[in-house]
Each structure stands twice: as structure tokens, then as C-alpha cells.
N, C-alpha and C. Protein backbone atom coordinates (compact mmCIF):
# COMPACT_ATOMS: atom_id res chain seq x y z
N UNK A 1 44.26 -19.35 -69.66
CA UNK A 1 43.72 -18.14 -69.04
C UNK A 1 44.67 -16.98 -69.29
N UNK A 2 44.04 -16.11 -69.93
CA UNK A 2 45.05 -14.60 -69.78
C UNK A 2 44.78 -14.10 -68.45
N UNK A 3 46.01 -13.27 -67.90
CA UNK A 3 45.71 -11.88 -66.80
C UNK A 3 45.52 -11.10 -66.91
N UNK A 4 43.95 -10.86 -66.35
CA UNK A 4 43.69 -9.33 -66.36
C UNK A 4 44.20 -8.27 -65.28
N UNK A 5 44.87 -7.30 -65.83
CA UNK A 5 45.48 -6.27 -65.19
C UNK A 5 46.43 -7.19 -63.91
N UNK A 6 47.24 -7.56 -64.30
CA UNK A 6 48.28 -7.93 -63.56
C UNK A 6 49.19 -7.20 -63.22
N UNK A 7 49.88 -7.46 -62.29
CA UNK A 7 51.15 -6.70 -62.00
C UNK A 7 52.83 -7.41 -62.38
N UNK A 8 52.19 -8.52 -63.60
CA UNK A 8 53.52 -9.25 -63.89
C UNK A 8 53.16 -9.78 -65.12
N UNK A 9 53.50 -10.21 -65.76
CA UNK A 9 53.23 -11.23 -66.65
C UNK A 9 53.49 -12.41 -66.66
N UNK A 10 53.23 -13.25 -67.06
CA UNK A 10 53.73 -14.70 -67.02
C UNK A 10 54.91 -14.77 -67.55
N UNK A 11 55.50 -14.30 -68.75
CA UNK A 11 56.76 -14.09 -69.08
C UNK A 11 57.77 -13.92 -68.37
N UNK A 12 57.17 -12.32 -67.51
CA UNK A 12 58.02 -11.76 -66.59
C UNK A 12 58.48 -12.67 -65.72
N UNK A 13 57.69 -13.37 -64.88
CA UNK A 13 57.53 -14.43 -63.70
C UNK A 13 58.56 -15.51 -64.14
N UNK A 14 58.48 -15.99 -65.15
CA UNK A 14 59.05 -17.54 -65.41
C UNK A 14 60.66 -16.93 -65.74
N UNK A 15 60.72 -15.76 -66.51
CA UNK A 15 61.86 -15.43 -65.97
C UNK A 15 62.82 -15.24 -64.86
N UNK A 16 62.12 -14.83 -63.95
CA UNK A 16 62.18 -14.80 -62.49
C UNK A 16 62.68 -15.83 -61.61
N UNK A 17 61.93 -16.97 -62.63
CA UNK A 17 62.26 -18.06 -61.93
C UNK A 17 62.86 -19.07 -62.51
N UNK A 18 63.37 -18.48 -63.40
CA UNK A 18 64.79 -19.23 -64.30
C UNK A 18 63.87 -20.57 -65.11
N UNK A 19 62.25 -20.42 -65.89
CA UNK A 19 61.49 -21.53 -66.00
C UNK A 19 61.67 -20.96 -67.53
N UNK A 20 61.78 -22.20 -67.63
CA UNK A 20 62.09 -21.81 -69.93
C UNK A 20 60.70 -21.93 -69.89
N UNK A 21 60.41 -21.06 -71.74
CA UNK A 21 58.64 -20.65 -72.10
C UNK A 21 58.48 -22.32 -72.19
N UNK A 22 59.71 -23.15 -72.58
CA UNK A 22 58.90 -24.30 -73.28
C UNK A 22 58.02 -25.30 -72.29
N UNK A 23 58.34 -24.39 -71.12
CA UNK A 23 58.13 -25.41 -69.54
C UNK A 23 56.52 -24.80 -69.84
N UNK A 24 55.40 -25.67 -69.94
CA UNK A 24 54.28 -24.34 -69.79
C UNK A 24 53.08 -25.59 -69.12
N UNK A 25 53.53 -26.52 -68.38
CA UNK A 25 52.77 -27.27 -67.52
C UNK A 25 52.12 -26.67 -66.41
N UNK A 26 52.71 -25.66 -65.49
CA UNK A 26 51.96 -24.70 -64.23
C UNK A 26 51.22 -23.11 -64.88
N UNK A 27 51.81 -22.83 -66.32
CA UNK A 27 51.06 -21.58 -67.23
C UNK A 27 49.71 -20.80 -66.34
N UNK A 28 48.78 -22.32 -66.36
CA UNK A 28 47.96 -21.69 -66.05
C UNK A 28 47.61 -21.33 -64.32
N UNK A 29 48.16 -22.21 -63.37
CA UNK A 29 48.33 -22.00 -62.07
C UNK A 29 49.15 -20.90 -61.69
N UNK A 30 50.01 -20.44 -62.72
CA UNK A 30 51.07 -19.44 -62.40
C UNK A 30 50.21 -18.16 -63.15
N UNK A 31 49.50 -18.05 -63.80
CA UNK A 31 49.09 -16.78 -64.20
C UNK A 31 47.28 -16.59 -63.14
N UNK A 32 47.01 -17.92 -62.46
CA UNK A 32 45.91 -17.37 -61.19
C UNK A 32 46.58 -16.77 -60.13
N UNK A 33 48.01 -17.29 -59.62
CA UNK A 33 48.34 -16.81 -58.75
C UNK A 33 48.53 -15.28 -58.86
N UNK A 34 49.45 -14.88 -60.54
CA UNK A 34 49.78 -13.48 -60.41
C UNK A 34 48.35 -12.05 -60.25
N UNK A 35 47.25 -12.83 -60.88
CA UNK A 35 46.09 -12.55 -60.76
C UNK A 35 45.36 -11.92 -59.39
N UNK A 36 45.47 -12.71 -59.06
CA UNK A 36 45.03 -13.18 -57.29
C UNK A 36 45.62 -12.26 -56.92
N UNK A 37 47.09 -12.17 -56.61
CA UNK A 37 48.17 -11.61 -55.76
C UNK A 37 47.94 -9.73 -56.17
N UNK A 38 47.59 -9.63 -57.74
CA UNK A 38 47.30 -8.39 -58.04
C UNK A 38 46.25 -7.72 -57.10
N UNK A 39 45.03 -8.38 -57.43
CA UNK A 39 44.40 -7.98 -56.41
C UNK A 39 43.72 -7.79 -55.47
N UNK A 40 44.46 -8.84 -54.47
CA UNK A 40 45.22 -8.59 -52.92
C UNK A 40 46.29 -7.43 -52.49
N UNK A 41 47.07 -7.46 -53.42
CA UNK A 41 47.52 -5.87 -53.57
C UNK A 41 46.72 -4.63 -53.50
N UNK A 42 45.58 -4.40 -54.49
CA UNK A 42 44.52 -3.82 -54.53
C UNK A 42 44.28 -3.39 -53.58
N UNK A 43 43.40 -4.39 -52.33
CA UNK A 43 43.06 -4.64 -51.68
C UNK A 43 43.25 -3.77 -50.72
N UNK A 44 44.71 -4.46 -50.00
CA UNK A 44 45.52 -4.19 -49.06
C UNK A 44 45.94 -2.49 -49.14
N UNK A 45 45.87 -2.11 -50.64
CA UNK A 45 46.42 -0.63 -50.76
C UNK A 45 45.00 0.34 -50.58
N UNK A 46 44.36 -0.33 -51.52
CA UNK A 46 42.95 0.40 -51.30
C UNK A 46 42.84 1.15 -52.60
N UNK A 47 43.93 0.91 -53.33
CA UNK A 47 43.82 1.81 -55.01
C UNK A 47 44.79 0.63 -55.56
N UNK A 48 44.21 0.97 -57.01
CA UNK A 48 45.09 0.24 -58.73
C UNK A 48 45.61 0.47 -58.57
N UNK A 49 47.02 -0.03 -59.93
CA UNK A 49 48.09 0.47 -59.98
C UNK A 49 48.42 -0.19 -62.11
N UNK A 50 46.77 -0.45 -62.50
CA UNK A 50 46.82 -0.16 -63.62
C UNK A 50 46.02 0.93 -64.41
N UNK A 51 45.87 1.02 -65.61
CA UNK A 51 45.46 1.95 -65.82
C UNK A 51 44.05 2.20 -66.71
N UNK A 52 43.58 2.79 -66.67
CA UNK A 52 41.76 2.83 -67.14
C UNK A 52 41.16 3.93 -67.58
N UNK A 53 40.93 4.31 -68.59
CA UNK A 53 41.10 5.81 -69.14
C UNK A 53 39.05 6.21 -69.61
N UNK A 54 39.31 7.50 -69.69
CA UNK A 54 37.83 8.00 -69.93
C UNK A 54 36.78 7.61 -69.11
N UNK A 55 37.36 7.38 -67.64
CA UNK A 55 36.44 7.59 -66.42
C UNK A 55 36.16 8.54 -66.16
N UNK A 56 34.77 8.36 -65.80
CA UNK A 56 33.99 9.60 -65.09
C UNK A 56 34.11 9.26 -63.59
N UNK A 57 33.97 10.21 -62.63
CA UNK A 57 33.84 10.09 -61.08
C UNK A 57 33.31 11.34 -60.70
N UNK A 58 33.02 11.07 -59.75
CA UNK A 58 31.83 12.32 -59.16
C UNK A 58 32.28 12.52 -57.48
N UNK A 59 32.52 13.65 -56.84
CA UNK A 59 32.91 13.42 -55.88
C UNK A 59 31.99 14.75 -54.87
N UNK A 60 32.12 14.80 -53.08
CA UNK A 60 31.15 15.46 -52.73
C UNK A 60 32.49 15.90 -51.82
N UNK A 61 32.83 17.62 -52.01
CA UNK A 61 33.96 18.11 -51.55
C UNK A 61 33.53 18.60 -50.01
N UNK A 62 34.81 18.28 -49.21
CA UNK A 62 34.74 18.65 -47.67
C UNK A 62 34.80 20.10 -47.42
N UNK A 63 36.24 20.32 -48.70
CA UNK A 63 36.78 22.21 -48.39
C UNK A 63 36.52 22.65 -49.79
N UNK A 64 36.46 23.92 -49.81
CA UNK A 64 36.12 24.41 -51.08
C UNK A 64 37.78 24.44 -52.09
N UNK A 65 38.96 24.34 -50.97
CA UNK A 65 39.99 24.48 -51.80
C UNK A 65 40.70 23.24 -52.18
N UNK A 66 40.62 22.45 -51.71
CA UNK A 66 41.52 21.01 -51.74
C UNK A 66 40.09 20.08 -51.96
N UNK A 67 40.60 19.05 -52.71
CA UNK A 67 39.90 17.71 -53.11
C UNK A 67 40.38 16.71 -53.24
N UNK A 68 40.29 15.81 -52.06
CA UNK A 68 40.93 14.32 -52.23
C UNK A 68 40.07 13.62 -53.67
N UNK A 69 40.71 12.52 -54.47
CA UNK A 69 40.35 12.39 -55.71
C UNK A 69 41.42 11.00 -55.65
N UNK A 70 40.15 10.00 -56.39
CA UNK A 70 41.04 8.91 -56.94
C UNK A 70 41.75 8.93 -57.23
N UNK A 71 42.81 7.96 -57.62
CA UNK A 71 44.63 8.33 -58.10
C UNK A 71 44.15 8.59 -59.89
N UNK A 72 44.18 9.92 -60.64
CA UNK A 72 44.10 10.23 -61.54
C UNK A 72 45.51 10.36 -62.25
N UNK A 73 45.93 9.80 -63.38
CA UNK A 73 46.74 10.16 -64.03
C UNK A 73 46.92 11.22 -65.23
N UNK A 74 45.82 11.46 -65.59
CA UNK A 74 45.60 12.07 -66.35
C UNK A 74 43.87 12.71 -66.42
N UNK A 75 43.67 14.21 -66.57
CA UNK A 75 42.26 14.69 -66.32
C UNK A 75 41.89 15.30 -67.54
N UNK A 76 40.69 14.84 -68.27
CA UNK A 76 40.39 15.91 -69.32
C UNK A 76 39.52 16.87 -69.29
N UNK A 77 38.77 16.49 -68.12
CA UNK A 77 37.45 17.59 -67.78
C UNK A 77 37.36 17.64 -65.98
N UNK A 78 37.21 18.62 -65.36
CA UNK A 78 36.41 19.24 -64.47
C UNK A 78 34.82 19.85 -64.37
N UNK A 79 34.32 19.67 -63.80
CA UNK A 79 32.97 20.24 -63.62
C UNK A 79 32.69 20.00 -62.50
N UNK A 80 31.37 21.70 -61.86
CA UNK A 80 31.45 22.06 -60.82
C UNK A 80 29.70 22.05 -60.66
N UNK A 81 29.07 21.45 -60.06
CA UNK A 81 27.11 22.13 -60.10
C UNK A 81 27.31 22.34 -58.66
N UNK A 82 27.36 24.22 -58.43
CA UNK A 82 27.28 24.68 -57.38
C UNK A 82 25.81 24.90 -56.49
N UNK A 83 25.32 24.57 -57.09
CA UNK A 83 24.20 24.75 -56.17
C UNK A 83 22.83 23.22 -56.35
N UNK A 84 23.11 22.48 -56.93
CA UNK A 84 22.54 20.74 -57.52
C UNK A 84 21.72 20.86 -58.40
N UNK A 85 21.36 21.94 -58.65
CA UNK A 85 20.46 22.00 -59.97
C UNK A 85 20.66 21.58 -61.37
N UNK A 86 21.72 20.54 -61.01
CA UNK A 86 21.95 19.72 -62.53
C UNK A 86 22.61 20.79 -63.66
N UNK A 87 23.10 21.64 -63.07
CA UNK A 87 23.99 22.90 -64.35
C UNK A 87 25.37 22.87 -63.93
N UNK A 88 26.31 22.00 -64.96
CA UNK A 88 27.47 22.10 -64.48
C UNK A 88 28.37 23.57 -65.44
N UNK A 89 29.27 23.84 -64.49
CA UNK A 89 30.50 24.70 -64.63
C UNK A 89 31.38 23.86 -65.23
N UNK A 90 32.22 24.32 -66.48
CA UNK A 90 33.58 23.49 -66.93
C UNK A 90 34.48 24.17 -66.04
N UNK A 91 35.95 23.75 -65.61
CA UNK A 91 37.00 24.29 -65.33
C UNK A 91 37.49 24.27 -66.38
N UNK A 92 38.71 25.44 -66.51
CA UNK A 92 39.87 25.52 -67.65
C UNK A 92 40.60 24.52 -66.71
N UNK A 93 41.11 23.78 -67.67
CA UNK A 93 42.11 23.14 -67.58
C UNK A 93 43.68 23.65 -68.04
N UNK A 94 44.39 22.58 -66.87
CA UNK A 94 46.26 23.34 -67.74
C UNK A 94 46.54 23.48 -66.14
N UNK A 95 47.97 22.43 -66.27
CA UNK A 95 48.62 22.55 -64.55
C UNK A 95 49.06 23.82 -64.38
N UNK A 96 49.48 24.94 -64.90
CA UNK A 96 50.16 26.20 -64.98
C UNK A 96 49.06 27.36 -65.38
N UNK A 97 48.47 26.99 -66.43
CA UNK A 97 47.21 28.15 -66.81
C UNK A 97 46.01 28.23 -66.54
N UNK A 98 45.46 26.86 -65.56
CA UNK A 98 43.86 26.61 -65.76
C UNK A 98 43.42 26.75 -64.57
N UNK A 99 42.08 26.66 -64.02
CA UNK A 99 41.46 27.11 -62.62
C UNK A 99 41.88 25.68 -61.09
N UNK A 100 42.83 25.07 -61.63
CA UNK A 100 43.18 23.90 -60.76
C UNK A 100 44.35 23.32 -60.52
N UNK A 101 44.96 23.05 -59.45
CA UNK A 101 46.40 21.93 -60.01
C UNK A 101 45.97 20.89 -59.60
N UNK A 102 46.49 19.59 -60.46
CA UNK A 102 46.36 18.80 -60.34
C UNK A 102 47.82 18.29 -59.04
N UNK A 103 47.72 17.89 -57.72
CA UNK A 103 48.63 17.51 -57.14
C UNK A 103 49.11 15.83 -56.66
N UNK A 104 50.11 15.39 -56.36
CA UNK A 104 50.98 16.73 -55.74
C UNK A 104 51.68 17.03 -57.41
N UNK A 105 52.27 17.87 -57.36
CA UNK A 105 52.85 18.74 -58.74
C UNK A 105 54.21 17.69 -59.17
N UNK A 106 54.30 17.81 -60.37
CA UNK A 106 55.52 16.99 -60.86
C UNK A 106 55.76 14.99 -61.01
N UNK A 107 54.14 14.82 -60.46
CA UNK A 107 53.84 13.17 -60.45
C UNK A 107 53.39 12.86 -61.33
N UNK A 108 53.60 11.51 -61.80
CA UNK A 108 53.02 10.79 -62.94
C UNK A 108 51.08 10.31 -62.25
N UNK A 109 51.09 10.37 -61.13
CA UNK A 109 49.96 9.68 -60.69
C UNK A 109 49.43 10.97 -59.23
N UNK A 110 48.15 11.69 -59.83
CA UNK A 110 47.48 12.43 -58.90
C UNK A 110 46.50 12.41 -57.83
N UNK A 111 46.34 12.56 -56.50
CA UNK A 111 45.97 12.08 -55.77
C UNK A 111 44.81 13.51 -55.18
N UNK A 112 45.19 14.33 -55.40
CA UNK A 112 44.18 15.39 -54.95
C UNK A 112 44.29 16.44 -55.60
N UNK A 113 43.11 17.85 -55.94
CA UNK A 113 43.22 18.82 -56.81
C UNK A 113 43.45 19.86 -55.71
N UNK A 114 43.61 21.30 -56.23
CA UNK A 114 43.29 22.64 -55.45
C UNK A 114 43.57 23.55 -56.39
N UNK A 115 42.63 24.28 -56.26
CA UNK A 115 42.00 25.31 -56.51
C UNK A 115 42.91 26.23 -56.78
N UNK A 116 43.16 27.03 -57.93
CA UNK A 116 44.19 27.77 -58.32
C UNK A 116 43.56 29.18 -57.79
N UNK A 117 44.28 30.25 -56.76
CA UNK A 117 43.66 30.90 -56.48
C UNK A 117 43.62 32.24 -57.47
N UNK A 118 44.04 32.37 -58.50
CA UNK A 118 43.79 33.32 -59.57
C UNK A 118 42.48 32.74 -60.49
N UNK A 119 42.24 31.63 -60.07
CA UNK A 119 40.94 31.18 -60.89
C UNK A 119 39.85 31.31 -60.98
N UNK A 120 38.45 30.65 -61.71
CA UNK A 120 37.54 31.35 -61.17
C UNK A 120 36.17 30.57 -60.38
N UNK A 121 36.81 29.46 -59.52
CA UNK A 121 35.76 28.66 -59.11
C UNK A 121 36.96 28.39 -57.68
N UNK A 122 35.30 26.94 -57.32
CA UNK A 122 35.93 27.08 -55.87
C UNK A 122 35.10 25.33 -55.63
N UNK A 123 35.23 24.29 -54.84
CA UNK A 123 34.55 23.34 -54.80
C UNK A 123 33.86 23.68 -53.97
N UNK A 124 32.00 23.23 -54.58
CA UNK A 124 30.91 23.31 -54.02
C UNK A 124 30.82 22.00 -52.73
N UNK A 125 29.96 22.49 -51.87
CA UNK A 125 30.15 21.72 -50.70
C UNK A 125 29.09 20.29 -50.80
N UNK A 126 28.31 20.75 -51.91
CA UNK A 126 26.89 19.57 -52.09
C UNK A 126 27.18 18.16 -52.86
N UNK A 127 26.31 17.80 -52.24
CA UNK A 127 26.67 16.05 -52.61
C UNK A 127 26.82 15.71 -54.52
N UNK A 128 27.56 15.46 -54.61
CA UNK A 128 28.26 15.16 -56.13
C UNK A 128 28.13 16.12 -56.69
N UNK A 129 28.78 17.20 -55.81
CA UNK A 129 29.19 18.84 -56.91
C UNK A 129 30.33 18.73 -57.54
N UNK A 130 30.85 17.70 -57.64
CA UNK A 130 31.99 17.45 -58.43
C UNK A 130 32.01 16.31 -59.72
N UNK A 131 32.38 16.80 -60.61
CA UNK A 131 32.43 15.68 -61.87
C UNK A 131 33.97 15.86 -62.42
N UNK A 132 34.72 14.41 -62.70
CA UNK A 132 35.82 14.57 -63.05
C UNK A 132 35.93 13.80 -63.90
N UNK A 133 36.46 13.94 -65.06
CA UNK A 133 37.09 12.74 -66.86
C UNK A 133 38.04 12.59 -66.71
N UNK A 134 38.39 11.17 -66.91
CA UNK A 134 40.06 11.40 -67.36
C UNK A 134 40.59 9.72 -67.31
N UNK A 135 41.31 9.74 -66.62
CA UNK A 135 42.01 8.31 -66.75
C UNK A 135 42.50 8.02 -65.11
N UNK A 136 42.21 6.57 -64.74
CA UNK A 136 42.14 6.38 -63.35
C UNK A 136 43.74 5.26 -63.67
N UNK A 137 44.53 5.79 -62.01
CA UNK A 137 45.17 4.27 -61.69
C UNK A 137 46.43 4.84 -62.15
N UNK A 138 47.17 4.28 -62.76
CA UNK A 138 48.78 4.20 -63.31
C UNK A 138 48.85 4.38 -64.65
N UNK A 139 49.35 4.90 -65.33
CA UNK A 139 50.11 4.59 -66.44
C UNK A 139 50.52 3.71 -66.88
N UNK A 140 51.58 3.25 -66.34
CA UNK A 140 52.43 2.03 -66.06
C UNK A 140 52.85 1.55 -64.78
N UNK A 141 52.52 0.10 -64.60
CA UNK A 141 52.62 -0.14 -62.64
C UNK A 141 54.41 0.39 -62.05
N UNK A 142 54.00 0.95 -61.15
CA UNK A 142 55.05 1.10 -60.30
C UNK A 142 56.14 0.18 -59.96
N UNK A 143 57.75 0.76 -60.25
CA UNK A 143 58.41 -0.54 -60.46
C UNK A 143 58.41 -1.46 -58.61
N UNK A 144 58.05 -0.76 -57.52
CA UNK A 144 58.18 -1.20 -56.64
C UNK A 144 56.82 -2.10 -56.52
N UNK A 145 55.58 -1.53 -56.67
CA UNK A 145 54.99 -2.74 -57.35
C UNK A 145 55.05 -4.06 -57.80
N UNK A 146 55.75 -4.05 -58.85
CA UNK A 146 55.43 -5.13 -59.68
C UNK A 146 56.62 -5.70 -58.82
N UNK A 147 57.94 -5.07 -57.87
CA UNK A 147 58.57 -5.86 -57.45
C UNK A 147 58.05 -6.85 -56.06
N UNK A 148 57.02 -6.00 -55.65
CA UNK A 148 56.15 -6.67 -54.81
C UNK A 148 55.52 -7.35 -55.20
N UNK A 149 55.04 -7.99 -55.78
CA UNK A 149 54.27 -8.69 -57.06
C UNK A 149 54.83 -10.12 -56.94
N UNK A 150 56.19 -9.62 -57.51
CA UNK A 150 57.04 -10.88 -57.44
C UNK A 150 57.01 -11.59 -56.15
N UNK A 151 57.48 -10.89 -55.29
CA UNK A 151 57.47 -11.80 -54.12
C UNK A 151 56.71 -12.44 -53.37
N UNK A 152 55.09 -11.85 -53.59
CA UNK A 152 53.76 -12.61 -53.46
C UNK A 152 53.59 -13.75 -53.96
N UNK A 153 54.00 -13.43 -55.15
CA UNK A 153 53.72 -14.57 -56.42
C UNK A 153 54.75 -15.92 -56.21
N UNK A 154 55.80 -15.41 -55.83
CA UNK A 154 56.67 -16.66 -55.75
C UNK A 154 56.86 -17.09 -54.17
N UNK A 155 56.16 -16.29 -53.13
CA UNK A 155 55.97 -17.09 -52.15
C UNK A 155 54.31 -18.11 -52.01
N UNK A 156 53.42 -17.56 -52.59
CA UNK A 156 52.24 -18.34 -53.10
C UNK A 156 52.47 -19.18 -53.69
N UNK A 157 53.15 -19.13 -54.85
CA UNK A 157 53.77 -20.79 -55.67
C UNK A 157 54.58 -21.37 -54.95
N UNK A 158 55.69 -21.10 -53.84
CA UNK A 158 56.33 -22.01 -53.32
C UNK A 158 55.54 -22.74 -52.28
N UNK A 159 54.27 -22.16 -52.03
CA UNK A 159 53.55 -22.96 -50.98
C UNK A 159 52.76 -24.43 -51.47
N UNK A 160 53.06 -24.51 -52.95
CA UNK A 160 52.55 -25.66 -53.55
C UNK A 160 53.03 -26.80 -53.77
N UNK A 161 54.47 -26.77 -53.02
CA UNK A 161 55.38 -27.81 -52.85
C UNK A 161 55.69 -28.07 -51.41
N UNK A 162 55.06 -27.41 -50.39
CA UNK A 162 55.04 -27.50 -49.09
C UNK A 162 55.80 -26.34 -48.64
N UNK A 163 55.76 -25.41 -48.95
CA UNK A 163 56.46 -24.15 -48.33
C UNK A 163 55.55 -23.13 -47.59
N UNK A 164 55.40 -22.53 -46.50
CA UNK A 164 54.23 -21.49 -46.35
C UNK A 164 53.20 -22.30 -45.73
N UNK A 165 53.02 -23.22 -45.24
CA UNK A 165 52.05 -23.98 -44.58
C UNK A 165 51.05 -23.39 -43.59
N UNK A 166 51.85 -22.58 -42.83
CA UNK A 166 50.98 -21.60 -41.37
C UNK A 166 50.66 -20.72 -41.81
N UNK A 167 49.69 -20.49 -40.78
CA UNK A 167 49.12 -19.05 -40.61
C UNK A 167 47.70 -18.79 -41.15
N UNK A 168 47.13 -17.89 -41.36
CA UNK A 168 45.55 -17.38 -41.57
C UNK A 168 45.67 -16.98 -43.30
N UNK A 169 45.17 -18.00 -43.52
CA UNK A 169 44.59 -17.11 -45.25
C UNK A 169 43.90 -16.26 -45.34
N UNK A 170 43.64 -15.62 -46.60
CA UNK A 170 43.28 -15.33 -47.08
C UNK A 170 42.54 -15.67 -48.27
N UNK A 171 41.30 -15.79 -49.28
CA UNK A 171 41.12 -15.99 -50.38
C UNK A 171 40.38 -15.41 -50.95
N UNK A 172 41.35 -14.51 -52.37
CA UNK A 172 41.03 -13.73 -53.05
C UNK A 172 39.51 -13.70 -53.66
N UNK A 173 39.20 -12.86 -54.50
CA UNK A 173 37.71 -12.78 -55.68
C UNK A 173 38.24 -14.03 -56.56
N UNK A 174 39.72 -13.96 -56.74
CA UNK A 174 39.75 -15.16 -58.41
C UNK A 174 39.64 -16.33 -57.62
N UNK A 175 40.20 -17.04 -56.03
CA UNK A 175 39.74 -17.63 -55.33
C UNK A 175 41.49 -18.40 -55.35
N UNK A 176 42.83 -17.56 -55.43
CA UNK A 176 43.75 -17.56 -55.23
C UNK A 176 43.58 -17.44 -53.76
N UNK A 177 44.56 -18.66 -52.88
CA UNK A 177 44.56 -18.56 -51.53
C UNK A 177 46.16 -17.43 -50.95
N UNK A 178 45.98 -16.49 -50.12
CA UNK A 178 47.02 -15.63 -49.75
C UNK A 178 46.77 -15.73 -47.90
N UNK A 179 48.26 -16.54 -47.66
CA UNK A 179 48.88 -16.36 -46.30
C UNK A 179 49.70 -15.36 -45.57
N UNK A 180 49.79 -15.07 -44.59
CA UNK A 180 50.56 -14.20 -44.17
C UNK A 180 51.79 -14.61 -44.72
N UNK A 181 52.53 -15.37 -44.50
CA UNK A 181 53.90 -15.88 -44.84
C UNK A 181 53.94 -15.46 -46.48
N UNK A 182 52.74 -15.32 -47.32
CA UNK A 182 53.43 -15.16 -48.48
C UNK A 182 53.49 -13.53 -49.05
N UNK A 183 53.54 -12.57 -47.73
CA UNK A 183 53.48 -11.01 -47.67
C UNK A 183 54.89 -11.11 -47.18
N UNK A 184 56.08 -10.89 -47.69
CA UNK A 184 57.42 -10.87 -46.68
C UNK A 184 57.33 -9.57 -46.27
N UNK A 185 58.69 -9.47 -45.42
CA UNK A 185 58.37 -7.89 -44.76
C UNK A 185 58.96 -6.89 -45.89
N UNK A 186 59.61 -7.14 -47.02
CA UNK A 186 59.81 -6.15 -48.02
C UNK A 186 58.74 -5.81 -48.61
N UNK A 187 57.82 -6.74 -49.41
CA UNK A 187 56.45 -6.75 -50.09
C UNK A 187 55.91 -5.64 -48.81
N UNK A 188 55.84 -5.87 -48.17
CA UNK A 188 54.29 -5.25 -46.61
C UNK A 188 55.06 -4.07 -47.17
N UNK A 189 56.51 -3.38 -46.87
CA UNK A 189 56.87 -2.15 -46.78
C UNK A 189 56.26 -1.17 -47.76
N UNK A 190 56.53 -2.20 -49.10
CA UNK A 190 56.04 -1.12 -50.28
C UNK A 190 54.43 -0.94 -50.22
N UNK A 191 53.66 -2.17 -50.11
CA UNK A 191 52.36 -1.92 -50.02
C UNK A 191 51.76 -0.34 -48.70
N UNK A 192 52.47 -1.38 -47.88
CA UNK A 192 52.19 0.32 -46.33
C UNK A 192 52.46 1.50 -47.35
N UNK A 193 53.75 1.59 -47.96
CA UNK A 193 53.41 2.99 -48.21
C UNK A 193 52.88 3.31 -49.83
N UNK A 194 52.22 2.74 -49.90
CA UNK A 194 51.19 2.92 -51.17
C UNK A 194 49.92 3.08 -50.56
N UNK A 195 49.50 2.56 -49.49
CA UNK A 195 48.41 2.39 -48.40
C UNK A 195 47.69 3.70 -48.61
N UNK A 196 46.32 3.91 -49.22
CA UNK A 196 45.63 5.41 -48.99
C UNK A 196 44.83 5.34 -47.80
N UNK A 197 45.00 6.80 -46.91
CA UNK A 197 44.81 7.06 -46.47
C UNK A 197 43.02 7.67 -45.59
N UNK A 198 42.72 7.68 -47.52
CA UNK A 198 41.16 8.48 -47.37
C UNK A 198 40.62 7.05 -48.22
């Protein structure tokens, strides 16, 4: 089995755990768990943290100046249909020259727009007056991430030798089982504050 969109690799992992490549008897139990544990991460945060490019999303704005917005890393188009009649507005684009910033300013990973007020639009208030292109999620996962990752992953595998016994599961979409015990309180910290809000 390969991992899709993981937050580790199997490589990474067996390094981790001091397991030579030539060891490759758990391979495949060790790449459901990192699987699983990805996303339960997901989950728990409520956003990716890989990356997925030439998405479209459509969104229905609260204020005309600010727009909460999937975690975008990158945007190639804006568009505005102010009134629903199916006629969209392009925005200029450009964090410094174009009708928008992408915020917060200076991040690899964007979480909401506003409205450049020298510009020449404004978000319409009607249901999917917003159209956005671009690329969803991360770039590259967050190193606190993937360090959370780890510790999911290797408290889930230690539960397969009798470690982690208590408590309330969980079981993932891949059908990876996740206990409280295998969230330590470092893992929870980074997830809480990755946690979205909207």
C-alpha cells in the first residue's frame, strides 16, 4: 500500500524508530497507521496540511471587506457576481498592486482575504458571490505537524504490542483505530493550535 497524503513517510517513520529498510514485515501496517493518523489530524484540525492545486471554491461573504477562505496557499484568480446573475468580475491580482490581500501578510499558508481599499471591488453579500482558483492546504506539511504525526503514529503502533489499552477509540475512514492515549499532550498542543476556528 502507498500513502496518500501523509504526514510522514514510511521512510521517515522507520527512521524514527531506529527500523532498518531491510526490516519491511509491519511496511504495510505501518504505512495504515501513518495514513489513518493523517487524517485524524484532519479531522481534529478541521483543515489539510497537504497540498492540492487548481482548486476552485466558491464562497458566500458575511462583510463586504474581509473573507474567511480555505487555507489557500497560493491564488490565481478572484471573481466577484455581484448581483447572481451568473456575470463574474475578475480581481487584479498582486499582494502589493491588486484589488485584495491575501492574509495574514508574509505566510506561506492564507486563511482570509480583504479588500484593498484603493481597489475597485468589494465582496458581494449573495450566496456564492465569490469564486476563488488556486491551490488549497500546504505547500509543504508543517514541521510541527509532521512532528505530531510522529507521535500518533508511534503511540498507535506501540498499542500493538500491548501498550495504550484504555480509553475510547476512535476509528478512522482507512479504519485505523485512534485512542485517546495515542494523542499525547504535545501532539493535542500543536493540533489545538492549528484548530480552525470558522
Amino acid at each position: 500500500m502507498a500513502i496518500t497524503n501523509g504526514y510522514l513517510t514510511l521512510v521517515e517513520y522507520k527512521s524514527y524508530k531506529d527500523i532498518t529498510t531491510a526490516d519491511t514485515t509491519d511496511d504495510v501496517v505501518i504505512e495504515n497507521i501513518i495514513e489513518g493518523a493523517s487524517r485524524f489530524m484532519d479531522n481534529m484540525t478541521g483543515q489539510f496540511f497537504y497540498g492540492t492545486t487548481g482548486q476552485t471554491r466558491y464562497y458566500t461573504a458575511e462583510d463586504s471587506q474581509i473573507l474567511f477562505i480555505d487555507n489557500f496557499y497560493g491564488v490565481t484568480t478572484l471573481k466577484t457576481d455581484d448581483d447572481g446573475d451568473g456575470t463574474w468580475d475578475t480581481w487584479n491580482t498582486g499582494q502589493t498592486t491588486g484589488d485584495f490581500y491575501l492574509m495574514p501578510f508574509n505566510a506561506s499558508t492564507y486563511s482570509w482575504i480583504e479588500v484593498n481599499p484603493g481597489g475597485d471591488y468589494s465582496f458581494p453579500k449573495n450566496r456564492k458571490g465569490v469564486e476563488l482558483i488556486g491551490d488549497i492546504g500546504y505547500a509543504a506539511v508543517p514541521d510541527e505537524i509532521r512532528m505530531a504525526c510522529y507521535e500518533i503514529v508511534n503511540a498507535a503502533n506501540g498499542r500493538r504490542s500491548g501498550q495504550n489499552l484504555s480509553g475510547v477509540a476512535e476509528v478512522t475512514a482507512s479504519g485505523i483505530v485512534i485512542t485517546p492515549e495515542d494523542i499525547t499532550p504535545f501532539a493535542k498542543k500543536i493540533l489545538m493550535m492549528y484548530q480552525r476556528g470558522y
